[in-house]
Protein backbone atom coordinates (compact mmCIF):
# COMPACT_ATOMS: atom_id res chain seq x y z
CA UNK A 1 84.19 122.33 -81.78
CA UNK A 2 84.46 125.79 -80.39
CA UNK A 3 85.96 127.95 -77.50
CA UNK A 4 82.93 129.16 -75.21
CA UNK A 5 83.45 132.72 -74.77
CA UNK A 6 83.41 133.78 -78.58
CA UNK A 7 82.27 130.72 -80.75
CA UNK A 8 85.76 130.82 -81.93
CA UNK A 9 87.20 127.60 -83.35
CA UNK A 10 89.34 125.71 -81.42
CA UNK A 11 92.48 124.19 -83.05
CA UNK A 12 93.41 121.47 -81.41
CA UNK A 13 97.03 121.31 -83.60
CA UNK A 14 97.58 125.07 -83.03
CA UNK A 15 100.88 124.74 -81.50
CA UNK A 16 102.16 121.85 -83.81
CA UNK A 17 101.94 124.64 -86.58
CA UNK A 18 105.26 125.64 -85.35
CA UNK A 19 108.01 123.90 -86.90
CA UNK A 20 110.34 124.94 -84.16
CA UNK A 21 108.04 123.53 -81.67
CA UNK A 22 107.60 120.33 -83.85
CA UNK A 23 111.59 119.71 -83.59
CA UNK A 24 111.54 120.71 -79.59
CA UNK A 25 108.81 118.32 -78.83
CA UNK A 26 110.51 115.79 -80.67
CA UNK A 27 113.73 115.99 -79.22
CA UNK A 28 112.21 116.10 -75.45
CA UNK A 29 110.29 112.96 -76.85
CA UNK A 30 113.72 111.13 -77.37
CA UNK A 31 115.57 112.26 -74.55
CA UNK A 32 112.74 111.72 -72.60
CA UNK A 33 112.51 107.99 -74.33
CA UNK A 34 115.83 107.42 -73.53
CA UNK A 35 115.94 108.77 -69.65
CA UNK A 36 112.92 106.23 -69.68
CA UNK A 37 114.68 103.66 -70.80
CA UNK A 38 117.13 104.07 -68.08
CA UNK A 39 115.70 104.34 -65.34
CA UNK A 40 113.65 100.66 -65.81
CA UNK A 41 117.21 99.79 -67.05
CA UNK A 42 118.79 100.36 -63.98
CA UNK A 43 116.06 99.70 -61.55
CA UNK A 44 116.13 95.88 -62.48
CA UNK A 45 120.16 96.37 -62.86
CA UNK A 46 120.20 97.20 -58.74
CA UNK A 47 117.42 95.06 -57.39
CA UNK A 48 118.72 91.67 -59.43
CA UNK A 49 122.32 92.81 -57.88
CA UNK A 50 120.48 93.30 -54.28
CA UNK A 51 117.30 92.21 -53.66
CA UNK A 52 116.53 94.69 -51.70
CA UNK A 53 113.43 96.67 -51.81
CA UNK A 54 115.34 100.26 -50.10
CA UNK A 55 118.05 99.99 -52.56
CA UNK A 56 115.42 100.94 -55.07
CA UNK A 57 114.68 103.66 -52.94
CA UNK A 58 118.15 104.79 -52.89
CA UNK A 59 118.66 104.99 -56.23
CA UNK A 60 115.65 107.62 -56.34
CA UNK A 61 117.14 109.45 -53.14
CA UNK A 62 121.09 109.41 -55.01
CA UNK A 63 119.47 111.31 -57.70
CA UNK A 64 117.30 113.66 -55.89
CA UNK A 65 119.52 114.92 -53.19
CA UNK A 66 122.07 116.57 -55.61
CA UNK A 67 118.59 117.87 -57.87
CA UNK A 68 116.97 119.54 -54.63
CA UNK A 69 120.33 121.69 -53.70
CA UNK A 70 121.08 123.04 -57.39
CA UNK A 71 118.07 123.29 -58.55
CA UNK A 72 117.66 126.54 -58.08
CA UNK A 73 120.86 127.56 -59.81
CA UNK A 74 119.60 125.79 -62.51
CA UNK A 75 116.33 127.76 -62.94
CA UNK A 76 118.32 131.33 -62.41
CA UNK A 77 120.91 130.09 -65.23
CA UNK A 78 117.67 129.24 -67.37
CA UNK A 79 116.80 132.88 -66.49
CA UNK A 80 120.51 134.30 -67.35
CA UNK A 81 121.70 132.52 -69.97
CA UNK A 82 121.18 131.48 -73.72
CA UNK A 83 118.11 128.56 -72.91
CA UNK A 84 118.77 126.74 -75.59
CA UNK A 85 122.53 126.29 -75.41
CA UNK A 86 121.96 125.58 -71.46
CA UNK A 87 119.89 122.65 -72.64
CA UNK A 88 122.01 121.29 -75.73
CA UNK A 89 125.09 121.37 -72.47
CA UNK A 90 122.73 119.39 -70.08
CA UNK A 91 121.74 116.66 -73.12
CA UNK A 92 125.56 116.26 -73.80
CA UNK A 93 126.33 115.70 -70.12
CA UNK A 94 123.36 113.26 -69.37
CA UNK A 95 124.74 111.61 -72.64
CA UNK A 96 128.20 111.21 -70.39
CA UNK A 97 126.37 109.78 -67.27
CA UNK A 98 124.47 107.43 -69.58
CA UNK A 99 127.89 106.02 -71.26
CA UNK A 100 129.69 105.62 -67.71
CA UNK A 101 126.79 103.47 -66.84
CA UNK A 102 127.62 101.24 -70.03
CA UNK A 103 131.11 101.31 -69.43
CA UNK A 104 130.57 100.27 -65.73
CA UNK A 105 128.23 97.67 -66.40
CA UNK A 106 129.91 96.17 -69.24
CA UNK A 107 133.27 96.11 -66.76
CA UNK A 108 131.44 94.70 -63.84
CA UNK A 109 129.65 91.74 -66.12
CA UNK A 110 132.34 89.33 -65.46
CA UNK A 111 134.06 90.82 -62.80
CA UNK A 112 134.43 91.33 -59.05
CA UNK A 113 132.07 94.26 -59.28
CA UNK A 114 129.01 91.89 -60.08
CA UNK A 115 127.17 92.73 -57.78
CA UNK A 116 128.33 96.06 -57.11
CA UNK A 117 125.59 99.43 -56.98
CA UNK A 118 127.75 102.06 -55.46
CA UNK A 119 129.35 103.33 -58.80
CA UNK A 120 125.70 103.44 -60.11
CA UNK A 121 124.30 105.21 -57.20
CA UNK A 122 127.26 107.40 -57.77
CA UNK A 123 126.58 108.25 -61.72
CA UNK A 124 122.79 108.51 -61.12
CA UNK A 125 123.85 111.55 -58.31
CA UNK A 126 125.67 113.31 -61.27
CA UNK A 127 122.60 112.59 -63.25
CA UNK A 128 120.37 113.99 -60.90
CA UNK A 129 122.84 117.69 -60.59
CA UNK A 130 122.50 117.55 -65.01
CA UNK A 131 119.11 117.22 -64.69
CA UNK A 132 118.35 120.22 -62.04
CA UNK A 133 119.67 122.61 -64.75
CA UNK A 134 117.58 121.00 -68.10
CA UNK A 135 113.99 120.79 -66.71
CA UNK A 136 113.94 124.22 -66.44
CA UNK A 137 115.53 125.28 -68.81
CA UNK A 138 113.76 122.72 -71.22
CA UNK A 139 110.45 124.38 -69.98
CA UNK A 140 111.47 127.94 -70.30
CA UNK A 141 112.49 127.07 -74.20
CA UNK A 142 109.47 125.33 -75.09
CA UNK A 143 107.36 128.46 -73.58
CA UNK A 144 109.67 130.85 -75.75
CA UNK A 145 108.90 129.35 -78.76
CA UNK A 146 105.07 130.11 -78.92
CA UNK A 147 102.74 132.91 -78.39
CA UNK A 148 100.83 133.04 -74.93
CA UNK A 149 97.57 132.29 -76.69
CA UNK A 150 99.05 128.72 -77.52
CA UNK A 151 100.48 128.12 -73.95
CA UNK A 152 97.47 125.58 -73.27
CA UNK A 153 97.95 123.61 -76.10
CA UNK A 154 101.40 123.72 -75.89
CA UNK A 155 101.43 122.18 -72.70
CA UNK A 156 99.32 119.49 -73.73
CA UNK A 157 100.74 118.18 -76.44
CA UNK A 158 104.65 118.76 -74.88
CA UNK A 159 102.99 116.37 -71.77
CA UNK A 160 101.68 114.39 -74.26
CA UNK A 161 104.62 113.31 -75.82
CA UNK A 162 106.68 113.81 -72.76
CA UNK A 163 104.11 110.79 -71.50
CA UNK A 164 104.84 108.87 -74.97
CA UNK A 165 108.56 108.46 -73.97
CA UNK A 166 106.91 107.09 -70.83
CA UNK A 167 105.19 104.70 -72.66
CA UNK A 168 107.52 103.34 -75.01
CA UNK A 169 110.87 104.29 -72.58
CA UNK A 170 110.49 101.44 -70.29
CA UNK A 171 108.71 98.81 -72.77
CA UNK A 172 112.02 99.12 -74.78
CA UNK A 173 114.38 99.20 -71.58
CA UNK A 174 112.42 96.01 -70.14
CA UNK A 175 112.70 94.36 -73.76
CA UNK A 176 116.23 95.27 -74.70
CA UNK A 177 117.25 94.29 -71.05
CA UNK A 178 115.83 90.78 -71.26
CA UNK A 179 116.93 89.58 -74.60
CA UNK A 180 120.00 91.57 -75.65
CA UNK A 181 121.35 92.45 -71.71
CA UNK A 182 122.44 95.45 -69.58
CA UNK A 183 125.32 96.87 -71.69
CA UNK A 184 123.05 97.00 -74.97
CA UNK A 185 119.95 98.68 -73.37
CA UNK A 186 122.38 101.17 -71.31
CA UNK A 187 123.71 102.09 -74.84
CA UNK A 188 120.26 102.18 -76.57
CA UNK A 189 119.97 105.11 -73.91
CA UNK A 190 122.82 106.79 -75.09
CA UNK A 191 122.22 106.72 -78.61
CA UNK A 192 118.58 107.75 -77.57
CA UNK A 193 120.11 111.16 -75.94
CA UNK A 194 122.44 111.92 -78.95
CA UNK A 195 119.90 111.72 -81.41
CA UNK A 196 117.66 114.19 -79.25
CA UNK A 197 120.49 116.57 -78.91
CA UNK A 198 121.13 116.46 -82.69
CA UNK A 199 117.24 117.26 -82.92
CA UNK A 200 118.13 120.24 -80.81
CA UNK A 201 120.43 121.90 -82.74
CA UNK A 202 118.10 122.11 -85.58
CA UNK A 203 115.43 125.03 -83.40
CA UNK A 204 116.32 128.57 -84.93
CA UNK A 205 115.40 130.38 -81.61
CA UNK A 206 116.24 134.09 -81.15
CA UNK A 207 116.97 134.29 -76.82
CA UNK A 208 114.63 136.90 -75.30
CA UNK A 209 116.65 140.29 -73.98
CA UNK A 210 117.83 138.96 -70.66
CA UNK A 211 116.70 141.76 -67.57
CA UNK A 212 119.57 143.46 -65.99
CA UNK A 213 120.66 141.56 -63.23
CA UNK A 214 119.53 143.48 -59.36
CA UNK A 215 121.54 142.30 -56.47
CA UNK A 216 123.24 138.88 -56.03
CA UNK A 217 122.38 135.75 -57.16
CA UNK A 218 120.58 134.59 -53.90
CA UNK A 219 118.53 138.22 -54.14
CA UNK A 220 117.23 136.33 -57.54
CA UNK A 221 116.62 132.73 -56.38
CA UNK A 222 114.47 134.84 -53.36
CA UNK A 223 112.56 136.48 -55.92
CA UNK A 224 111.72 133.60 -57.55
CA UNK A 225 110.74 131.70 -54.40
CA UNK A 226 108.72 134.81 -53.25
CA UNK A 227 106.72 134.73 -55.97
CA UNK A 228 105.48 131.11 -56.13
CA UNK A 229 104.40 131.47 -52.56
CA UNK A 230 102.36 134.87 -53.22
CA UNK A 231 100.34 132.85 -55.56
CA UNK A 232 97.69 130.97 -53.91
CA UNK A 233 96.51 129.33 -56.94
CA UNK A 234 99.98 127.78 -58.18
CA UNK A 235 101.45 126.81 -54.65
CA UNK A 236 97.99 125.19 -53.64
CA UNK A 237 98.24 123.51 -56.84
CA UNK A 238 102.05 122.25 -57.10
CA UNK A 239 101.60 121.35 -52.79
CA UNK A 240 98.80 119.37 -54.08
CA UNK A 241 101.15 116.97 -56.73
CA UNK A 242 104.15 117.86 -53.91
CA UNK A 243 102.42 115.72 -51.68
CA UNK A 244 100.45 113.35 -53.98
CA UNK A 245 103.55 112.04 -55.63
CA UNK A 246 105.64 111.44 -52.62
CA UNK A 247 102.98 109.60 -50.88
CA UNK A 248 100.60 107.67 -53.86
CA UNK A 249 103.30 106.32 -56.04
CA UNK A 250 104.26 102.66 -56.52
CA UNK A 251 106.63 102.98 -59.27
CA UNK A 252 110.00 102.65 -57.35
CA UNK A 253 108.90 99.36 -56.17
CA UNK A 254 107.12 98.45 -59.15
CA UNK A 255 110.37 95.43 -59.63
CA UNK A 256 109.36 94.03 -56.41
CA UNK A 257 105.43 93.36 -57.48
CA UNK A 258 106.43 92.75 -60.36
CA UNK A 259 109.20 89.41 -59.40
CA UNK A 260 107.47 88.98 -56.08
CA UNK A 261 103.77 88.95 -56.27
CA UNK A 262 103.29 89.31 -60.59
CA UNK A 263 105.21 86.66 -61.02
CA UNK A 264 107.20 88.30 -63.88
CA UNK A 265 110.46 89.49 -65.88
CA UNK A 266 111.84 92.58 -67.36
CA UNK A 267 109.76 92.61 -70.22
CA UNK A 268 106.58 92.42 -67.80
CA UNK A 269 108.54 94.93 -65.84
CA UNK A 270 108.82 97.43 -68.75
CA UNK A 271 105.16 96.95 -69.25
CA UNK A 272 104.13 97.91 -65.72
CA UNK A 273 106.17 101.11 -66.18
CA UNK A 274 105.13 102.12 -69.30
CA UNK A 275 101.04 101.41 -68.20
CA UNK A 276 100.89 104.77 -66.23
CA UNK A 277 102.68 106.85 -69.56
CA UNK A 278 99.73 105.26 -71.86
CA UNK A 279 96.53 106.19 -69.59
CA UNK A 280 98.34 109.79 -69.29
CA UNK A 281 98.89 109.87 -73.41
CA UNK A 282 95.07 109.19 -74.28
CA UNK A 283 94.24 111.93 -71.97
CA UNK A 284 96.46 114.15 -73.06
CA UNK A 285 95.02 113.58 -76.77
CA UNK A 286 91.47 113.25 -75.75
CA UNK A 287 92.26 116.88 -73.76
CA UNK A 288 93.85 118.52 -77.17
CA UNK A 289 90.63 118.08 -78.82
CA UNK A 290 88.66 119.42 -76.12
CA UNK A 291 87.97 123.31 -75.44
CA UNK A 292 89.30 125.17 -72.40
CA UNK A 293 88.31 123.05 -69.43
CA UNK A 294 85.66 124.04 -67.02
CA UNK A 295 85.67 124.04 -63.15
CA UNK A 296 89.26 123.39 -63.84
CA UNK A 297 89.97 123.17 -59.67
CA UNK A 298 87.54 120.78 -58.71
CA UNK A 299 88.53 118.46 -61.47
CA UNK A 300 91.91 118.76 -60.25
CA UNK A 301 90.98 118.24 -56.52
CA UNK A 302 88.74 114.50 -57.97
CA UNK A 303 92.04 113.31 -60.66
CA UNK A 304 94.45 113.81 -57.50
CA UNK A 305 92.21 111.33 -55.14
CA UNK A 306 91.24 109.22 -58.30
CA UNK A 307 94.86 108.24 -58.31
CA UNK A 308 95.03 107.90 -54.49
CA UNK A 309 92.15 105.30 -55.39
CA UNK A 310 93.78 103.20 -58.04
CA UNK A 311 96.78 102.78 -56.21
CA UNK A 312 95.04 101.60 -53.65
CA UNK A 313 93.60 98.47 -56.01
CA UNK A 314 96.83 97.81 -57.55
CA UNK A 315 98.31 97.16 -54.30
CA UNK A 316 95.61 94.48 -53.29
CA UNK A 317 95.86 93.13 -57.22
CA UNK A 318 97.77 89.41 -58.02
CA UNK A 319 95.90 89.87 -61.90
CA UNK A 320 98.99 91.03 -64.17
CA UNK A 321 96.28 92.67 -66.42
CA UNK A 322 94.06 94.30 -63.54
CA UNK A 323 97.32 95.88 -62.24
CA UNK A 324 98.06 97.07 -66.10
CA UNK A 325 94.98 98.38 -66.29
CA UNK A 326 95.17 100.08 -62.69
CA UNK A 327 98.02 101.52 -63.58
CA UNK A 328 96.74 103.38 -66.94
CA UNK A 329 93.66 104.56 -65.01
CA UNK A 330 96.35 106.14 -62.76
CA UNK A 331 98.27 107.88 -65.61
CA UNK A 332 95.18 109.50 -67.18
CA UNK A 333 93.92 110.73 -64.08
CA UNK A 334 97.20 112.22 -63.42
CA UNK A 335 97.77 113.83 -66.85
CA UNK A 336 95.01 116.09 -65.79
CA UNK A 337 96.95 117.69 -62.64
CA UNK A 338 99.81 117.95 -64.83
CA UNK A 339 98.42 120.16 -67.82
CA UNK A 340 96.28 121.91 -65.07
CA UNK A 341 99.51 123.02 -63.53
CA UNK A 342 102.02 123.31 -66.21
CA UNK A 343 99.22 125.57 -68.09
CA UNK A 344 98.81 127.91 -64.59
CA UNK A 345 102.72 128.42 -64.19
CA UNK A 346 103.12 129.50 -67.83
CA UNK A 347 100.52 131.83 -67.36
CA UNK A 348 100.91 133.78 -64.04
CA UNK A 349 104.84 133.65 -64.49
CA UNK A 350 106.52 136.99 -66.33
CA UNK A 351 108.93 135.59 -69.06
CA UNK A 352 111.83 136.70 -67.20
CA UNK A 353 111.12 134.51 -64.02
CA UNK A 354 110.21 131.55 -66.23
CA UNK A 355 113.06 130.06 -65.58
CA UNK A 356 113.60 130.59 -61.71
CA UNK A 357 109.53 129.71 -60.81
CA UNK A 358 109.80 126.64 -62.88
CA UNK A 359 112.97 125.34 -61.13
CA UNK A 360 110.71 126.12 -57.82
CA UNK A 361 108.03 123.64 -59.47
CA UNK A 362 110.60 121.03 -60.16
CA UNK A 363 111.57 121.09 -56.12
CA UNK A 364 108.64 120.61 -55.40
CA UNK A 365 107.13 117.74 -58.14
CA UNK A 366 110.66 116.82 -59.88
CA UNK A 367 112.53 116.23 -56.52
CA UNK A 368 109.67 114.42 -54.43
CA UNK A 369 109.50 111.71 -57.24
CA UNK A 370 113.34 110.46 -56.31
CA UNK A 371 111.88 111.54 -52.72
CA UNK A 372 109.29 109.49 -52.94
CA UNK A 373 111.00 106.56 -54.57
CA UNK A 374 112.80 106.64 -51.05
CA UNK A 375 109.72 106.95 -49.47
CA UNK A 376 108.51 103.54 -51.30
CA UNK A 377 111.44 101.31 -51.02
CA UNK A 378 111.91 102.55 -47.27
CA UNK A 379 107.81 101.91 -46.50
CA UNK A 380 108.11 98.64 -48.07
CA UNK A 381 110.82 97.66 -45.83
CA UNK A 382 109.46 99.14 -42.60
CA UNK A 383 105.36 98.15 -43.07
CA UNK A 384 105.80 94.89 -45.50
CA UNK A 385 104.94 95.88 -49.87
CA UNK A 386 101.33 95.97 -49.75
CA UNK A 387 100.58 97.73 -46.61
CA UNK A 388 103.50 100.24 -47.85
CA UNK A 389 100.72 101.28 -50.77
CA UNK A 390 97.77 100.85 -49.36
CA UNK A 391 99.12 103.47 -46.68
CA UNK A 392 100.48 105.97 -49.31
CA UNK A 393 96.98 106.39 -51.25
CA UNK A 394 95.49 106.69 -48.41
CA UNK A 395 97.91 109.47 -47.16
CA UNK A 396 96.80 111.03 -51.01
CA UNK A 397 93.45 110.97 -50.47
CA UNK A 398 94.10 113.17 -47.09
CA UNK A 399 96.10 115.29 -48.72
CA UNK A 400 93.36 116.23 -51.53
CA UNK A 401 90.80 116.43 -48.35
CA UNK A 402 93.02 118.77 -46.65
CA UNK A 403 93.91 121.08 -49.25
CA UNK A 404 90.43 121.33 -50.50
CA UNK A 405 89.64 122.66 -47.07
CA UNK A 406 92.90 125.18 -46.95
CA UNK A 407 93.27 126.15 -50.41
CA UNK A 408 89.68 127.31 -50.85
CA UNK A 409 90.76 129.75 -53.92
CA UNK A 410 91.77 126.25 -56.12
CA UNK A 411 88.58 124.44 -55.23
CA UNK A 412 86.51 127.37 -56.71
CA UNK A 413 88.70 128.05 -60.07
CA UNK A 414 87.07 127.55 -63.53
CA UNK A 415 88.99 128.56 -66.39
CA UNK A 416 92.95 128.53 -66.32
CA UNK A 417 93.04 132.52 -68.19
């Protein structure tokens, strides 16, 4: 198999060859298992305590509120400071939210805090101000440690693996939760998160020379804001998952079909999660092997409403395995849109803004996950489960229409160079 524009080969392993990268990828893998984990974990934990539909939502808008107003900081620290360090700090803190959620649960088991969600909500907001400083400074690392010409396949196979946790993160969370019970899958999270921040330590990485700093640090949150929106290409393209995301997902209520209409557990539960994570993975490894993708754009533009599609079907589906295999369909489609735009950032972005236009992305595609867990939970409320759905893939394929017809520039790109 070869690149087109000089019959060279094309290694589909070439940024595995690292050994630095090897350990990083591995360590996202378990802290990405592990943040899995709990998030199934604790989505059952709340709607067994509530039975309520919006409380799901809540838990998604507790952790994205505190994300969308640092997460800036966190991408001009990623910018400022040692990257590495900054990310072995935020894996020891998550590690801290992760064992107050054991100790609370294992308290509340037998007590008057049964049926209690507030303290949760509450740990899950300090989660979600953790997390605004080590997505970007997780990205920014993982670019530092390989040469431009392996950005591509970096971001592949870091996606790749990244959708692995995905997979096996909520299988384990739903299994562990039904036979062994909340306090041991809460601390199967945090021995998850230790061992990827042991992992950590292990990457010899030499920090890039850090620019001298020009004006305050709002001048530099500006700059980085200013130049995601002077790029067509990259804002059309991280609007497009923006908007995609916070409208086509079922995820956050994924325990209601799941009780309510699938007619099953936890483990079933775990399953349902993990579906979209396994579609995504076999893309990602059927892309690796693949050379640079052509008419890059309008393959982006069809993935984006191919997922408005299948979530469409799995709202009208009562087949457990029709809405499995809905679900993967939906995670390999979206996989796509992913690499598309991970590879794009990495590409147009100068090293020393890596960390500021990345924290950008994440308010736009990090934050309008939570957001649209919100959305989800409140939709299902308001317009009944399966209307709630219906209405948000339909509301995707719109948005794909629409920025088709404003974002000409994406529609027409071939090659990510």
């Amino acid at each position: 198999m070869t690149d087109d524009p000089g019959g060279l080969p094309h290694d589909p392993y070439a940024a595995l060859r690292s050994p630095d990268y090897r350990r990083f990828i591995t360590s996202m893998g378990l802290i990405t298992l592990g943040l899995q984990m709990q998030g199934v974990v604790v989505a059952w934990q709340v709607y067994d305590r509530t039975g309520d539909p919006l409380a799901l939502g809540l838990v998604g808008l507790s952790e994205a509120v505190p994300f969308l107003g640092v997460a800036l900081f966190g991408g001009h620290a990623a910018d400022r400071l040692n990257r590495l360090r900054l990310c072995l700090a935020s894996i020891l803190s998550l590690a801290v939210c992760s064992a107050l959620l054991c100790l609370f649960t294992w308290q509340s088991l037998m007590g008057p805090l049964s049926k209690s969600v507030l303290p949760i909500y509450g740990i899950i907001f300090l989660t979600g101000l953790v997390r605004a400083f080590y997505r970007p400074a997780n990205l920014a690392l993982g670019t530092d440690l390989l040469p431009r010409e392996r950005y591509a396949n970096g971001s592949t196979w870091r996606i790749s693996v990244f959708h692995a946790g995905m997979v096996l993160g909520p299988a384990l969370g739903g299994l562990v939760y039904a036979w062994r019970g909340q306090v041991a899958a809460h601390a199967c999270v945090l021995t998850l998160l230790l061992a990827g921040g042991i992992g950590m330590l292990l990457i010899h990485y030499v920090p890039k020379p850090v620019r001298p700093s020009e004006g305050s640090i709002f001048a530099s949150l500006g700059e980085g804001l200013r130049f995601v929106f002077s790029q067509q290409l990259l804002l059309g393209a991280i609007s497009l998952d923006l908007f995609a995301v916070l409208f086509g997902g079922a995820v956050a209520v994924l325990p209601v079909f799941a009780k309510e209409i699938l007619q099953t557990g936890p483990q079933g539960l775990g399953a349902l999660r993990a579906a979209p994570a396994i579609g995504s993975v076999l893309m990602g490894l059927t892309m690796a092997h693949l050379p640079p993708m052509r008419r890059a754009g309008r393959t982006l533009l069809l993935c984006v409403a191919a997922f408005g599609v299948t979530m469409i079907a799995f709202a009208f589906s009562h087949s457990f395995s029709l809405s499995l295999l809905l679900l993967v369909a939906s995670g390999a489609v979206d996989n796509v849109s992913v690499v598309l735009r991970s590879t794009l950032l990495q590409m147009v972005t100068p090293a020393h803004m890596l960390g500021r236009v990345s924290s950008v992305n994440q308010v736009f595609i990090g934050s309008s996950n939570e957001i649209g867990a919100f959305e989800s939970g409140l939709a299902a409320r308001l317009m009944g489960l399966v209307p709630s759905v219906v209405f948000g893939g339909c509301m995707t394929l719109l948005v794909v229409a629409t920025t088709a017809w404003r974002v000409p520039e994406l529609r027409k790109m071939d090659r990510i160079e």
